[in-house]
C-alpha atoms as a PDB file:
ATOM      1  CA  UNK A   1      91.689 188.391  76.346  1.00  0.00           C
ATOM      2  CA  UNK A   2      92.298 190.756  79.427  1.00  0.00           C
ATOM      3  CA  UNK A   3      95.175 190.495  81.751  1.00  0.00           C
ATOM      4  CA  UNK A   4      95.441 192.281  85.147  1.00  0.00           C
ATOM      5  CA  UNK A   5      98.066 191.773  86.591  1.00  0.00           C
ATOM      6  CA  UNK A   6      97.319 193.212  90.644  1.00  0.00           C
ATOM      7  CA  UNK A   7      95.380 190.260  90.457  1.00  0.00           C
ATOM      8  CA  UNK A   8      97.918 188.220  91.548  1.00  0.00           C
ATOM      9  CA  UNK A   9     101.260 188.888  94.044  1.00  0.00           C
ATOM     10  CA  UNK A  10     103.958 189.998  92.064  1.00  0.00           C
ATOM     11  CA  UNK A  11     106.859 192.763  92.071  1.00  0.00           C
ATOM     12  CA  UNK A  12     104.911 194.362  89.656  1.00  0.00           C
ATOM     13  CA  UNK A  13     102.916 195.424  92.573  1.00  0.00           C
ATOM     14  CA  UNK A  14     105.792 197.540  94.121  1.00  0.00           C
ATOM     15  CA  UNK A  15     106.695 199.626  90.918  1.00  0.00           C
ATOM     16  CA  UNK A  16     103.129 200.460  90.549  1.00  0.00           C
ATOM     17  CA  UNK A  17     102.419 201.504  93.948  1.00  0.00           C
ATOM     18  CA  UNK A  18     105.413 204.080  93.474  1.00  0.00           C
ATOM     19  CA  UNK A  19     104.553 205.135  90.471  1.00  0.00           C
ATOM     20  CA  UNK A  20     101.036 205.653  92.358  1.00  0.00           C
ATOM     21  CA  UNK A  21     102.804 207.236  95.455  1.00  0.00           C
ATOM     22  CA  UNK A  22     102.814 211.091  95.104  1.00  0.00           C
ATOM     23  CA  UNK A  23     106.157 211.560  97.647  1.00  0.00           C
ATOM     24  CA  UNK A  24     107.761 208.663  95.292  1.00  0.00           C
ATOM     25  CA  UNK A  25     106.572 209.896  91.734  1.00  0.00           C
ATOM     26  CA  UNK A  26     107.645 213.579  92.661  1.00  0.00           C
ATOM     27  CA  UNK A  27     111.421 211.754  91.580  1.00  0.00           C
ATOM     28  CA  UNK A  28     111.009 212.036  87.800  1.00  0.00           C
ATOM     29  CA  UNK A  29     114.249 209.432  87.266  1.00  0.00           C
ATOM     30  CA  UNK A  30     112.850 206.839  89.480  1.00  0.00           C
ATOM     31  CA  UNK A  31     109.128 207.459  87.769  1.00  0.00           C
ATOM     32  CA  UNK A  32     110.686 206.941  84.251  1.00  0.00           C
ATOM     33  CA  UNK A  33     112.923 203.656  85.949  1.00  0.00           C
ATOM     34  CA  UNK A  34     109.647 202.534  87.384  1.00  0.00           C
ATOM     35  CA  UNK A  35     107.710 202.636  84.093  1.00  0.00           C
ATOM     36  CA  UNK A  36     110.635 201.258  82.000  1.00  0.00           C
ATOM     37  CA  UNK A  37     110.427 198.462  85.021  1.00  0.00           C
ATOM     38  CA  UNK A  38     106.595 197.361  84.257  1.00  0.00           C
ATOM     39  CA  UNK A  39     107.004 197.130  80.428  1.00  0.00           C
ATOM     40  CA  UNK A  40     110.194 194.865  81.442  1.00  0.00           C
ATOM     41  CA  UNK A  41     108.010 192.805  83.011  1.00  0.00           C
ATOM     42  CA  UNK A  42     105.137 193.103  80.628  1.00  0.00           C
ATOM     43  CA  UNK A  43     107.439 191.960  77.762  1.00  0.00           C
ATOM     44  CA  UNK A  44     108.368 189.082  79.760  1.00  0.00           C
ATOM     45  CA  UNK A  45     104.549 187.491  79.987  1.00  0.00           C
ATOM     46  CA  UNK A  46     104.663 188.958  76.616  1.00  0.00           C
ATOM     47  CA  UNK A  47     106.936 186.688  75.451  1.00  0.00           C
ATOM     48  CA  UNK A  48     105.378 183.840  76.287  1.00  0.00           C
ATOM     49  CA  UNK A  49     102.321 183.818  74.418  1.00  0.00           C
ATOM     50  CA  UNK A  50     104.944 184.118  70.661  1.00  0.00           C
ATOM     51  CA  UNK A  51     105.809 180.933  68.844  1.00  0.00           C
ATOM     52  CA  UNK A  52     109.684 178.902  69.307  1.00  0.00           C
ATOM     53  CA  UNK A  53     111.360 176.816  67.231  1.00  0.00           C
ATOM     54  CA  UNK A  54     114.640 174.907  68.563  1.00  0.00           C
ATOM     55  CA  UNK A  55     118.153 176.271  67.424  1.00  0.00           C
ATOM     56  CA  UNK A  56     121.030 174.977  68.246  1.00  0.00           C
ATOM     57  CA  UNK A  57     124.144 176.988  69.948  1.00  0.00           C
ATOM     58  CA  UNK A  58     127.838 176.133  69.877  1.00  0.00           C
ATOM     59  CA  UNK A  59     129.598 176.689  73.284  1.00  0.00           C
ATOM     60  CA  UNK A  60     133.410 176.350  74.425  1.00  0.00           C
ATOM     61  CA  UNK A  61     132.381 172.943  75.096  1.00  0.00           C
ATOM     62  CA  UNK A  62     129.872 171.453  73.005  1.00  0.00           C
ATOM     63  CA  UNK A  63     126.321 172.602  71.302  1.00  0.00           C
ATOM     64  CA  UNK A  64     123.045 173.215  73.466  1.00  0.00           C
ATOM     65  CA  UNK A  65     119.844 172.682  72.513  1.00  0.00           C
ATOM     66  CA  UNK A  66     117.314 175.690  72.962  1.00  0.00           C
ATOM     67  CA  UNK A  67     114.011 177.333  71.900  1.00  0.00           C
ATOM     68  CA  UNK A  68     113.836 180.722  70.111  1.00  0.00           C
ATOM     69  CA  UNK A  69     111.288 183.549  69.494  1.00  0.00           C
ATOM     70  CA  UNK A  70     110.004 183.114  65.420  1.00  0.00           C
ATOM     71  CA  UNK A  71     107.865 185.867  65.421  1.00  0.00           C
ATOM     72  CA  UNK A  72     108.949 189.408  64.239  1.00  0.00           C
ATOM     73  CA  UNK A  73     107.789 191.955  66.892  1.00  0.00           C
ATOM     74  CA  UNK A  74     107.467 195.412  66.621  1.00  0.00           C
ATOM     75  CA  UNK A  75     107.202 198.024  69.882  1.00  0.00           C
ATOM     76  CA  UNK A  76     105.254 200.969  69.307  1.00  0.00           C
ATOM     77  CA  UNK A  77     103.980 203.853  71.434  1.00  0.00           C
ATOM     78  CA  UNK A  78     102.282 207.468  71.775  1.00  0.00           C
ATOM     79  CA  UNK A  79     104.843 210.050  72.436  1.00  0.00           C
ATOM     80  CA  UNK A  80     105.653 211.153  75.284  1.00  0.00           C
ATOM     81  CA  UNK A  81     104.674 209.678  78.295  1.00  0.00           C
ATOM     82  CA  UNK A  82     104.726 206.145  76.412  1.00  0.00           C
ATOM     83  CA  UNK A  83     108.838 206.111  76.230  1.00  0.00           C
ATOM     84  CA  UNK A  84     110.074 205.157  79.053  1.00  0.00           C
ATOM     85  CA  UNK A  85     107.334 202.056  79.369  1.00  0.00           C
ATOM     86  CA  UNK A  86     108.370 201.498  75.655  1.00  0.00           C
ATOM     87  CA  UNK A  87     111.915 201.402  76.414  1.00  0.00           C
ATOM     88  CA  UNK A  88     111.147 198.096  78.901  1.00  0.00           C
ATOM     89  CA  UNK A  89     109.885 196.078  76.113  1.00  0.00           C
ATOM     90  CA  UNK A  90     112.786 197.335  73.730  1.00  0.00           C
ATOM     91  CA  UNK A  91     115.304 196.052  76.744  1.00  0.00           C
ATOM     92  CA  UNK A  92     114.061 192.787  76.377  1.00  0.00           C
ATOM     93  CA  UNK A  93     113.116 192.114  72.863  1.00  0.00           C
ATOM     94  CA  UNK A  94     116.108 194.304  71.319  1.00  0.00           C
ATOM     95  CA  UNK A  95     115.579 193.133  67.978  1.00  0.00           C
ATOM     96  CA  UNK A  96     112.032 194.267  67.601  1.00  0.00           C
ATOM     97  CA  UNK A  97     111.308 196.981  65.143  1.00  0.00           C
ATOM     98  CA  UNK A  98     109.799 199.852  66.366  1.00  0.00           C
ATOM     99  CA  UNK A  99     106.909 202.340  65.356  1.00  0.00           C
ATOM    100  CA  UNK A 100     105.564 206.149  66.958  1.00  0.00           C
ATOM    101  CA  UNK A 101     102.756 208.401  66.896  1.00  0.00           C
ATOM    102  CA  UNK A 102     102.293 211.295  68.176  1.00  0.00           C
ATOM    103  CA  UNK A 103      98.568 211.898  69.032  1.00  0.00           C
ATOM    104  CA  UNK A 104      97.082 214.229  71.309  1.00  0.00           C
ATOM    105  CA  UNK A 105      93.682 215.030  72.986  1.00  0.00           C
ATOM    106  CA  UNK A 106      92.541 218.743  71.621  1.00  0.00           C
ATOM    107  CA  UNK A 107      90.255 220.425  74.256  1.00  0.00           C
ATOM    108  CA  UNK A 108      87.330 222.414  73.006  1.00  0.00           C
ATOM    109  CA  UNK A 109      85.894 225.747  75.220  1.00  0.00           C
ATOM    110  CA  UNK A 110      83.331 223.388  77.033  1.00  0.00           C
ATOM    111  CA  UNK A 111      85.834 220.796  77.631  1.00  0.00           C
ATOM    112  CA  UNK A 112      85.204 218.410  75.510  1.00  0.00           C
ATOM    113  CA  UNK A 113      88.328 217.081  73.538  1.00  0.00           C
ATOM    114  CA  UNK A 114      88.955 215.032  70.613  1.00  0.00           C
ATOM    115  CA  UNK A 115      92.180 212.913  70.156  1.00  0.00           C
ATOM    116  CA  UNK A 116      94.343 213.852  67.269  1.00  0.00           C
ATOM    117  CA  UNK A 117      96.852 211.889  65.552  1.00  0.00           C
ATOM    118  CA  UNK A 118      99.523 214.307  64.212  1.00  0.00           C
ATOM    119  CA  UNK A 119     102.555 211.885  62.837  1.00  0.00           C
ATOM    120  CA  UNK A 120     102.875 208.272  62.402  1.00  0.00           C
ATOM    121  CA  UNK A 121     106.384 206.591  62.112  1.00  0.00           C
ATOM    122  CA  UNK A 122     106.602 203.062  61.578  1.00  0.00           C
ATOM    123  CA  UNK A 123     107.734 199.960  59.327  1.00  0.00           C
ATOM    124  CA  UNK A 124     105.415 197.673  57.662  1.00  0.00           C
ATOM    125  CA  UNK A 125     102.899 195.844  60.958  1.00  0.00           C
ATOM    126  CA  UNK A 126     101.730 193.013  57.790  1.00  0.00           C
ATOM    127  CA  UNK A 127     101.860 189.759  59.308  1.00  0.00           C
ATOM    128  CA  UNK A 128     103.931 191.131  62.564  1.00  0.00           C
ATOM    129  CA  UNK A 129     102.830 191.422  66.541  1.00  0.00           C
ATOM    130  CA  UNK A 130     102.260 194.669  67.341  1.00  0.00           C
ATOM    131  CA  UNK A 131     102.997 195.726  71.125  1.00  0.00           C
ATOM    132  CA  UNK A 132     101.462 198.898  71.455  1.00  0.00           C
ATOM    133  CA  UNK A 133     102.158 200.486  74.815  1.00  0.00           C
ATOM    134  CA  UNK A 134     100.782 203.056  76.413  1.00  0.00           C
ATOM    135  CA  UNK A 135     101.391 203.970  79.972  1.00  0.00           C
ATOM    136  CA  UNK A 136      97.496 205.242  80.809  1.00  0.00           C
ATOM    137  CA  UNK A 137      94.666 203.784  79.013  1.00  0.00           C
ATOM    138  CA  UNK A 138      92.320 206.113  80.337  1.00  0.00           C
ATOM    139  CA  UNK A 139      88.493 206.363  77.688  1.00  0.00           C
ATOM    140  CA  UNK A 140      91.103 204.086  75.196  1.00  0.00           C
ATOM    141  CA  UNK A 141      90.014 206.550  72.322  1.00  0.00           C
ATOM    142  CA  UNK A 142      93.544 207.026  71.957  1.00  0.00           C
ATOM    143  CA  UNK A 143      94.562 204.042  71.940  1.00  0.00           C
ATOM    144  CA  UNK A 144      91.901 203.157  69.233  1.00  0.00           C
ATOM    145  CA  UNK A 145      92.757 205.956  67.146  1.00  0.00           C
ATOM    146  CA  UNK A 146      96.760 205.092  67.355  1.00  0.00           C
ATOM    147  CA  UNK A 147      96.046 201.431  65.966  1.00  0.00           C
ATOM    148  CA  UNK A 148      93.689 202.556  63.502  1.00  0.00           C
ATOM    149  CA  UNK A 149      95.840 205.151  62.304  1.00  0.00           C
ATOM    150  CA  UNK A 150      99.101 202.573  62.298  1.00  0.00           C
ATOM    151  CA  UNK A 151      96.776 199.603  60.372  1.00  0.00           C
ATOM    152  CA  UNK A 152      95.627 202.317  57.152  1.00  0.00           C
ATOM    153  CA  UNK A 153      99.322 203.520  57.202  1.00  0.00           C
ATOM    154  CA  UNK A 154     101.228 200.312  57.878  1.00  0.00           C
ATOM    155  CA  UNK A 155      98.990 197.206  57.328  1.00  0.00           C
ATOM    156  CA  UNK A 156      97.514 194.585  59.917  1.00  0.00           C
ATOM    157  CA  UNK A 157      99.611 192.923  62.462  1.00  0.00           C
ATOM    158  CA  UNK A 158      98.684 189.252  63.260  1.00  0.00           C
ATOM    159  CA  UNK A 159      98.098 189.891  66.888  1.00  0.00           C
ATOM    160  CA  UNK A 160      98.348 193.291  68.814  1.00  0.00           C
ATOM    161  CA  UNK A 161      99.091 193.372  72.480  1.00  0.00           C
ATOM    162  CA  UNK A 162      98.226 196.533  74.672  1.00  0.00           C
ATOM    163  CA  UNK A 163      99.754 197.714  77.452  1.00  0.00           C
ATOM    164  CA  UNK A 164      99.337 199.755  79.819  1.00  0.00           C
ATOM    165  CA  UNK A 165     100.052 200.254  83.485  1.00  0.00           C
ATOM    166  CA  UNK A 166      97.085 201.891  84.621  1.00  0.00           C
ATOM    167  CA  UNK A 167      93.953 201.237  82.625  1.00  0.00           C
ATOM    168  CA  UNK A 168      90.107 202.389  83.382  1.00  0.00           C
ATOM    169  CA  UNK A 169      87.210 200.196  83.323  1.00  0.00           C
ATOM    170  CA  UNK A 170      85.582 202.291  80.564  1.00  0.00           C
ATOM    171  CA  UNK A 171      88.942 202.537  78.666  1.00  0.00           C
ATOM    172  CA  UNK A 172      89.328 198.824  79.037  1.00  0.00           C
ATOM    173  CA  UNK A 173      85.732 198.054  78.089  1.00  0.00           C
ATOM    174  CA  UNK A 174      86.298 200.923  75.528  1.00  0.00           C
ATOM    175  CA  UNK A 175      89.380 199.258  73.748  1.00  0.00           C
ATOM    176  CA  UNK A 176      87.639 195.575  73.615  1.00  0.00           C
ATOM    177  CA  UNK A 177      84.430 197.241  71.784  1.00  0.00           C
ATOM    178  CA  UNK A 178      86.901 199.180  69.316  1.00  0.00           C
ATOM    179  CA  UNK A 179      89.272 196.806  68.517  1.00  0.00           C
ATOM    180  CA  UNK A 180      89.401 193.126  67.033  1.00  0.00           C
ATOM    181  CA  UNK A 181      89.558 191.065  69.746  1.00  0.00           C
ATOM    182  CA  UNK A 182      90.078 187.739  68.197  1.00  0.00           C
ATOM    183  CA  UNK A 183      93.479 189.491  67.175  1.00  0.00           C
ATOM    184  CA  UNK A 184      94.290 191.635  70.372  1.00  0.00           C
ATOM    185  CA  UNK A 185      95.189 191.109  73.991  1.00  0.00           C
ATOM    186  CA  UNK A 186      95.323 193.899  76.832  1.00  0.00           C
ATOM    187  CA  UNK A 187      97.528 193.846  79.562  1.00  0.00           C
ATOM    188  CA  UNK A 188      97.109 195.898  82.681  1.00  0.00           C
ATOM    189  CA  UNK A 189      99.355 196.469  85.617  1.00  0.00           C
ATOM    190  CA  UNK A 190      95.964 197.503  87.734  1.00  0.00           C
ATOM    191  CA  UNK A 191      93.033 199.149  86.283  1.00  0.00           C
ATOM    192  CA  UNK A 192      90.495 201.801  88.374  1.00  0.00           C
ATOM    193  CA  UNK A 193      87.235 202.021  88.340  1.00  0.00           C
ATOM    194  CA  UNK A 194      86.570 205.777  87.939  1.00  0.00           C
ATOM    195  CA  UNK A 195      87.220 208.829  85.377  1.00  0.00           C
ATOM    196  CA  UNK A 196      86.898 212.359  85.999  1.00  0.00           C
ATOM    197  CA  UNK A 197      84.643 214.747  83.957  1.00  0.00           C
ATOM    198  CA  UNK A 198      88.136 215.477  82.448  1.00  0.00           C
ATOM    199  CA  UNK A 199      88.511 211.967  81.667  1.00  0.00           C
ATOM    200  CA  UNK A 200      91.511 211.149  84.177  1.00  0.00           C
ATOM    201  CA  UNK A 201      91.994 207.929  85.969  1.00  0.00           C
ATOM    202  CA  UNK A 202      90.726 207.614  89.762  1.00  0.00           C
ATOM    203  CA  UNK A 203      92.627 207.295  91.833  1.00  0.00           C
ATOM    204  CA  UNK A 204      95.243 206.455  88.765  1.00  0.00           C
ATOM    205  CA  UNK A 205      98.388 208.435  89.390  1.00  0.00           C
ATOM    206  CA  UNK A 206      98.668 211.571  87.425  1.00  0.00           C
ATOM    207  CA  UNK A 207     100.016 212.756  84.362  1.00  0.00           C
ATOM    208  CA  UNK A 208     102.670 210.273  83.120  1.00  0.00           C
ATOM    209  CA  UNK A 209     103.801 212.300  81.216  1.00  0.00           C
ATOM    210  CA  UNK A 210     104.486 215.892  83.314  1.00  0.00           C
ATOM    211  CA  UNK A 211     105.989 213.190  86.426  1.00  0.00           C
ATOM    212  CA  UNK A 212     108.495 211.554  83.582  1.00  0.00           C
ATOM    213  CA  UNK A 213     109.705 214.722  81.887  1.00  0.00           C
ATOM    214  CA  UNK A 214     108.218 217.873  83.645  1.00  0.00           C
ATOM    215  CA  UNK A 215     104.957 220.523  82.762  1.00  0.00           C
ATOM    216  CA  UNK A 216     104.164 221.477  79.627  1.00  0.00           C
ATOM    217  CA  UNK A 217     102.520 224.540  78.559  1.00  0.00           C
END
């Protein structure tokens, strides 16, 4: 299952279009804030899809009926431009466990890159749903590689959700080919219909990761 979420009026709308806006995104504070924002929100509709069970709480006054989250969920991302984004879902399910790669595309002399997954660090996924956020999914060979690489070295979650604020047809189309479906749900902010030769989102917004922490060499 897809879910896009410019299809429909919501604030979501706003953080994206400043994350989009190039006089906004130029702030690198309010860029990280706005990412941090959509996987708040994300984690929200997240939420709603895990299964409850009714507890009981004692107040100054009496005992309250109310449903709570079973399942154990665990937040994982691709370092670096997936932090702050990971960071929303953390605020709002602050007992997950957590898991990171770090995976990167490596550019050959006629452009061409392969993506390389250089350290995993995670607990066991067996059994668990896996929110794997990641703030561009772009030709989602990254994306496929990350949960590949987490499932050999940490077992299969139940059900995987992706996220990601600004997907690509191709990536999206990519990541439903790639990945088991029956077991995995994507969730877009917006996603764009082109990719450059370099394999950049049109009109996208950039590279998360240079606008949330600066250029790298």
């Amino acid at each position: 299952m897809v879910h896009i979420f410019d299809k429909q009026n919501t604030i979501l709308n706003k953080f994206v279009m400043q994350l989009r806006d190039v006089n906004v995104q130029a702030d690198s504070m309010r860029f990280r804030r706005n990412l941090e924002r959509c996987g708040e929100i994300m984690a929200y509709e997240i939420s709603k899809t895990l299964n409850y069970s009714a507890a009981t709480v004692e107040t100054p006054l009496g005992e309250a009926e109310i449903s709570v989250p079973d399942d154990q969920v665990v937040c994982a991302t691709i370092l670096r431009a997936g932090i702050p984004f990971h960071q929303g879902f953390l605020n709002y399910f602050d007992d997950a466990q957590n898991a990171f790669v770090s995976a990167y595309r490596k550019y050959s002399k006629d452009g061409e890159f392969n993506v390389k997954v250089e350290s995993i660090s995670s607990c066991d996924l067996t059994d668990k749903i896996l929110i794997l956020a990641d703030p561009m999914l772009a030709t989602g060979v990254s994306l496929v590689k990350t949960y590949n690489a987490l499932v050999e070295a940490a077992g299969v979650p139940r059900h995987t959700h992706v996220a990601s604020v600004i997907g690509s047809e191709e990536g999206v189309h990519y990541t439903r080919k790639h990945m088991p479906m029956q077991q995995t749900t994507i969730w877009c902010a917006a996603v764009d219909a082109e990719l450059t030769v370099k394999s950049y989102i049109i009109p996208g917004l950039g590279d998360a990761g240079d606008l949330a922490y600066g250029d790298k060499l």
